[in-house]
Protein backbone atom coordinates (compact mmCIF):
# COMPACT_ATOMS: atom_id res chain seq x y z
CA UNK A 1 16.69 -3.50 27.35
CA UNK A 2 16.58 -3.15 23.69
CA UNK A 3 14.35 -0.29 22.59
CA UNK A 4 14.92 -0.57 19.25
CA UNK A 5 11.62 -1.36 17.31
CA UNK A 6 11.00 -4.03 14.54
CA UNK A 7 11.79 -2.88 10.78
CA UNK A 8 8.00 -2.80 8.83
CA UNK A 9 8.72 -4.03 5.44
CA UNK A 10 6.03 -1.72 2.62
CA UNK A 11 4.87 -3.07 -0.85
CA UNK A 12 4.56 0.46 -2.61
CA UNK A 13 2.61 0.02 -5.88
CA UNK A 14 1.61 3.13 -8.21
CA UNK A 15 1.65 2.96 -12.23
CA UNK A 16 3.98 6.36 -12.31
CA UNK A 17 7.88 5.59 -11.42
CA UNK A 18 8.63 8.99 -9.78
CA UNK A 19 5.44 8.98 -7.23
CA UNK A 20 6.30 5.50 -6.42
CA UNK A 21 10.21 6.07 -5.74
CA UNK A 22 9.69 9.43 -3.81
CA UNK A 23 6.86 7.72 -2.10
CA UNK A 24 9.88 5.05 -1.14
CA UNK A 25 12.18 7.18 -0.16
CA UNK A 26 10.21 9.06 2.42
CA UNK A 27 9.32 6.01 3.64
CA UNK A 28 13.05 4.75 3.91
CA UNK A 29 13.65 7.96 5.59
CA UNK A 30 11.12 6.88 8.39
CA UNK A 31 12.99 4.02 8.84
CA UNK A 32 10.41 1.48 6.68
CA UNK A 33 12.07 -0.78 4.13
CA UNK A 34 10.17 -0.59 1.46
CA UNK A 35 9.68 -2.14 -2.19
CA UNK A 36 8.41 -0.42 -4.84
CA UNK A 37 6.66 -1.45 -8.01
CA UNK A 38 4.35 -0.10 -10.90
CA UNK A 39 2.07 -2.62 -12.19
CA UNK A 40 -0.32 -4.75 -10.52
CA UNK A 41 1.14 -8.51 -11.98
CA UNK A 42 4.75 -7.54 -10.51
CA UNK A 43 2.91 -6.45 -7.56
CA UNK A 44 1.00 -9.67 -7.34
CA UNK A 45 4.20 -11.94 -7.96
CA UNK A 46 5.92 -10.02 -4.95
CA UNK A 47 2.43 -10.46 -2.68
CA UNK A 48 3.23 -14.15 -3.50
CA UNK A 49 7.33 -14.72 -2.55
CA UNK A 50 7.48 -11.98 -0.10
CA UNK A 51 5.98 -11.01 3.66
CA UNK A 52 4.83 -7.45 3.67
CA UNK A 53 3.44 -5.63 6.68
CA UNK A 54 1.67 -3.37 4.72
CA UNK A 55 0.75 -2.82 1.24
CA UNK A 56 0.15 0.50 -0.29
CA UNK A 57 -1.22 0.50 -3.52
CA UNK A 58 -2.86 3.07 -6.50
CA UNK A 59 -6.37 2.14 -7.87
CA UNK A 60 -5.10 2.87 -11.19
CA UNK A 61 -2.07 0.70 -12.98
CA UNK A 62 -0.48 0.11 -16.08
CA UNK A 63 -1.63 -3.32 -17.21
CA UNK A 64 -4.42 -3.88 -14.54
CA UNK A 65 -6.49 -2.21 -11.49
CA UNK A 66 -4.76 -1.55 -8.17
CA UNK A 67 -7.79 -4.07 -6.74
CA UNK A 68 -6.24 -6.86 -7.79
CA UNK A 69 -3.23 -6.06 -5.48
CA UNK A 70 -6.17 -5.52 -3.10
CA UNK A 71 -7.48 -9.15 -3.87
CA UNK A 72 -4.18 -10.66 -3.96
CA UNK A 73 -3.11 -9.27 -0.55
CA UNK A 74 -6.18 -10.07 1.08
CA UNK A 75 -6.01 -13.59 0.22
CA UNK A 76 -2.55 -14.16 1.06
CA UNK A 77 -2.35 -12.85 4.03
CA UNK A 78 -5.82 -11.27 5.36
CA UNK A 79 -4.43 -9.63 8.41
CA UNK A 80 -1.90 -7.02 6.27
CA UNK A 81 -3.11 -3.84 5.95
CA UNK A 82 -3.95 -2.75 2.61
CA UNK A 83 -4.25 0.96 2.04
CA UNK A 84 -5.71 2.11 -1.16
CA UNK A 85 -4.15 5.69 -3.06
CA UNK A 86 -6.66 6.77 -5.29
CA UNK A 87 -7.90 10.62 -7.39
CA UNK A 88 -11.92 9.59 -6.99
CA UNK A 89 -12.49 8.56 -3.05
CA UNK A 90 -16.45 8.31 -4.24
CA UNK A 91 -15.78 6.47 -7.17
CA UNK A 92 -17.15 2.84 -7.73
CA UNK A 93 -13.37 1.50 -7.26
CA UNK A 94 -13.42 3.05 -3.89
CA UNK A 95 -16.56 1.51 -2.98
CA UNK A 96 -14.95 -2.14 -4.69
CA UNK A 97 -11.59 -1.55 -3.06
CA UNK A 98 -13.54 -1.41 0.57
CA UNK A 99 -15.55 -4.26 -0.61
CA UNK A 100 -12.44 -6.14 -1.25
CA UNK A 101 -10.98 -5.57 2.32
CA UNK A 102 -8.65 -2.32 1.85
CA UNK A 103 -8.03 -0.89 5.06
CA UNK A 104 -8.21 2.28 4.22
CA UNK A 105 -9.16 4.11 1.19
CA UNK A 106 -7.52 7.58 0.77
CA UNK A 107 -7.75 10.44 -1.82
CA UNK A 108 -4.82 12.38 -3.60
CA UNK A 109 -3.41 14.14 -3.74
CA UNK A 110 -2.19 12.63 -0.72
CA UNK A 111 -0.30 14.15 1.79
CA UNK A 112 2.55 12.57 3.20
CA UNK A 113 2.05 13.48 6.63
CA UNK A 114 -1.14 11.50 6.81
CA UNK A 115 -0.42 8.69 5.22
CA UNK A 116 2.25 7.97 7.14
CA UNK A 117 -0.31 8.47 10.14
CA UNK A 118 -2.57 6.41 8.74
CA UNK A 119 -0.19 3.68 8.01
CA UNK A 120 1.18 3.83 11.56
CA UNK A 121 -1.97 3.06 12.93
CA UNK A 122 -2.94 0.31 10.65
CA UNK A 123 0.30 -1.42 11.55
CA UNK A 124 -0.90 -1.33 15.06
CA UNK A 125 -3.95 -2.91 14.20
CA UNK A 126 -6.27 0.46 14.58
């Protein structure tokens, strides 16, 4: 019997290069594989060659809004969970980036501990 469960590939997205490489490397640690980008056209191109099972993405990029990763995602693929980083969980890009389809909107700073909780049970469709 083979107990060993299926790798979850992560599109990371957040404009600042440190947050989204430590964000990666936790996640590697738990076993995800994970990409990770900064800006939302890169993010966009990726959303369009690659299969993610989840997408994780800041509101606010260099070059563009988060929600267009959002968009993107959502159109693509409708069924991947999107979760949504952002500072302002009452701001009008909240509101847009639950209008859009995000999964799950949540506020920083963020703790690791519940993201990854979070994320867990998106991927198993809760």
């Amino acid at each position: 019997m083979n107990t060993l469960k299926p790798v979850k590939r992560i599109l990371v997205v957040d404009g600042e290069p440190v947050a989204t490489g430590a964000l990666c490397d936790l996640l590697s640690m738990d076993g995800y594989v994970t990409v990770g980008l900064c800006t939302p056209d890169e993010a966009v191109q990726r959303l369009r060659s690659e299969l993610f099972d989840a997408v994780i993405t800041d509101v606010v990029l260099p070059g563009g809004q988060g929600l267009e990763v959002v968009r993107t995602a959502r159109e693509l693929r409708p069924d991947t969970p999107v979760l949504v980083v952002t500072g302002q969980v009452n701001s009008l890009a909240s509101e847009v980036a639950r209008s859009l389809g995000a999964s799950r909107v949540l506020g920083k700073p963020l703790r690791y501990e519940t993201l990854v909780s979070v994320l867990q049970r998106c991927l198993q469709g809760g």
